[in-house]
Protein backbone atom coordinates (compact mmCIF):
# COMPACT_ATOMS: atom_id res chain seq x y z
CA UNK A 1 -3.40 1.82 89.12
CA UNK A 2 -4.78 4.64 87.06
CA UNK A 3 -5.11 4.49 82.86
CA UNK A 4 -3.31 7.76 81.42
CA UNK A 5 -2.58 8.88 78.04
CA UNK A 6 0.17 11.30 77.06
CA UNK A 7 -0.13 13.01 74.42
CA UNK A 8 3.07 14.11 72.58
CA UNK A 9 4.14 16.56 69.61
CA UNK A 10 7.67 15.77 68.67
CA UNK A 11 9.88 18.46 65.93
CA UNK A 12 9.49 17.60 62.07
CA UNK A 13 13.16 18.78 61.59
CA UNK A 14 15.03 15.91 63.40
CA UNK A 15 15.93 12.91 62.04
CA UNK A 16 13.94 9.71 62.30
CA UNK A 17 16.45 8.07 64.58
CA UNK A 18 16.24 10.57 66.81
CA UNK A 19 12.24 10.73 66.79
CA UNK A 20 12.16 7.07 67.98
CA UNK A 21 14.80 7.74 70.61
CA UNK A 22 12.18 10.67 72.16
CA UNK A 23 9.36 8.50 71.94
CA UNK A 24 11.58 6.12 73.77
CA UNK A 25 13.03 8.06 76.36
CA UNK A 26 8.94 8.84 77.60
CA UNK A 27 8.58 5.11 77.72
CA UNK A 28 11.42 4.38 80.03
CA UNK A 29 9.83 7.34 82.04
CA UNK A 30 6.93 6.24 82.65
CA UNK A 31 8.33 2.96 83.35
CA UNK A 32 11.01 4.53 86.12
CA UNK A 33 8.12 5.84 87.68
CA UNK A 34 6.07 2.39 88.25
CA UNK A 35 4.18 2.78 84.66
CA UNK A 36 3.64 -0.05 82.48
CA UNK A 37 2.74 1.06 78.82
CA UNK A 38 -0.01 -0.46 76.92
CA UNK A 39 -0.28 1.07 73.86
CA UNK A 40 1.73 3.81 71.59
CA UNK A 41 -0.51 5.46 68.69
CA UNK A 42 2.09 6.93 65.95
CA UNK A 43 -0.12 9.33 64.16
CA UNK A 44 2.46 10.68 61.89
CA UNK A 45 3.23 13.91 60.59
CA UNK A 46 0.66 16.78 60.69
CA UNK A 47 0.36 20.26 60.61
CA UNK A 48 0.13 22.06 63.51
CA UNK A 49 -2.64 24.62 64.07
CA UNK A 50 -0.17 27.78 64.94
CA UNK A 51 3.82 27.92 64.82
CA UNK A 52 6.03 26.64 67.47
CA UNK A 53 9.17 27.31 67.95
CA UNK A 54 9.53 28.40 64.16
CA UNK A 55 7.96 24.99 63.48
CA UNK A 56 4.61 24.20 61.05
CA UNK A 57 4.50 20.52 61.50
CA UNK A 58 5.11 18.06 64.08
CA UNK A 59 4.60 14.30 64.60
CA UNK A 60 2.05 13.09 66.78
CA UNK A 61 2.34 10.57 69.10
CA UNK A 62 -0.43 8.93 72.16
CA UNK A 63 1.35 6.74 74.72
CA UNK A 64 -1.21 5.04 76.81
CA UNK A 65 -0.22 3.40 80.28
CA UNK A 66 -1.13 2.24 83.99
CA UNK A 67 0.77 3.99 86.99
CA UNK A 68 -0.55 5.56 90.00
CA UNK A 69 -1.65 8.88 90.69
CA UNK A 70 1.93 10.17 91.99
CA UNK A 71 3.84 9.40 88.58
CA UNK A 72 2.10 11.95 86.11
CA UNK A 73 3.09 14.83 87.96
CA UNK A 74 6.92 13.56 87.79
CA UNK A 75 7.01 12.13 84.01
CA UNK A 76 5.40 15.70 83.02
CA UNK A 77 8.02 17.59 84.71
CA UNK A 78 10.85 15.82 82.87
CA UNK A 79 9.11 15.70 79.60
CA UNK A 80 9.16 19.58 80.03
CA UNK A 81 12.88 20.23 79.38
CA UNK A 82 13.42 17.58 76.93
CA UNK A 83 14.20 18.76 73.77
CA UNK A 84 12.50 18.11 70.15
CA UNK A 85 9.29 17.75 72.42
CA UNK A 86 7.07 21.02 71.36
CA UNK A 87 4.01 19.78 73.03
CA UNK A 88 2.53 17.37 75.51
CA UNK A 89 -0.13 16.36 77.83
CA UNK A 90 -1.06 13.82 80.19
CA UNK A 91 -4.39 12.79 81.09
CA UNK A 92 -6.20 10.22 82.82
CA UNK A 93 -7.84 8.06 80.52
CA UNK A 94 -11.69 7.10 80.97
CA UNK A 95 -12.64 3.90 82.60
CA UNK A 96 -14.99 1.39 80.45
């Protein structure tokens, strides 16, 4: 098993509710895929370097887990299309 982190930028306009149901729905991804998640960092709202989607803020969030190699590549193609997500990256985290 490989340490990841992803990296996630969730919309300032939606409700709080619906935040927590995002950050969520990546959890139970990586989980589906053989993940087990270790940590979630909630680093609140911030303003984002350049507009998205009409969009100066965002809320920042870094889920770290353990999952094999395969799983990335399929928890990054669903986080893709799902909406309120404006940005997000996976990568593998350094071993200490």
């Amino acid at each position: 098993m490989n340490k990841y982190e992803l990296a996630l930028v969730v919309s300032a306009k939606i409700e709080d509710e619906e935040r927590a149901a995002v950050v969520d729905k990546c959890k139970a991804l990586i989980e589906r895929f053989g993940g087990a998640v270790t940590n979630v960092d909630d680093w609140g709202k911030k303003r984002l370097a350049y507009e998205i989607q009409k969009t100066k803020e965002g809320f920042y969030y870094f889920i770290q887990f353990d999952a094999e190699s395969s799983a990335p590549v399929e928890i990054e193609s669903r986080v893709r299309i799902m909406d309120n997500v404006l940005r997000y990256l996976i990568v593998k985290a350094d071993e200490k």
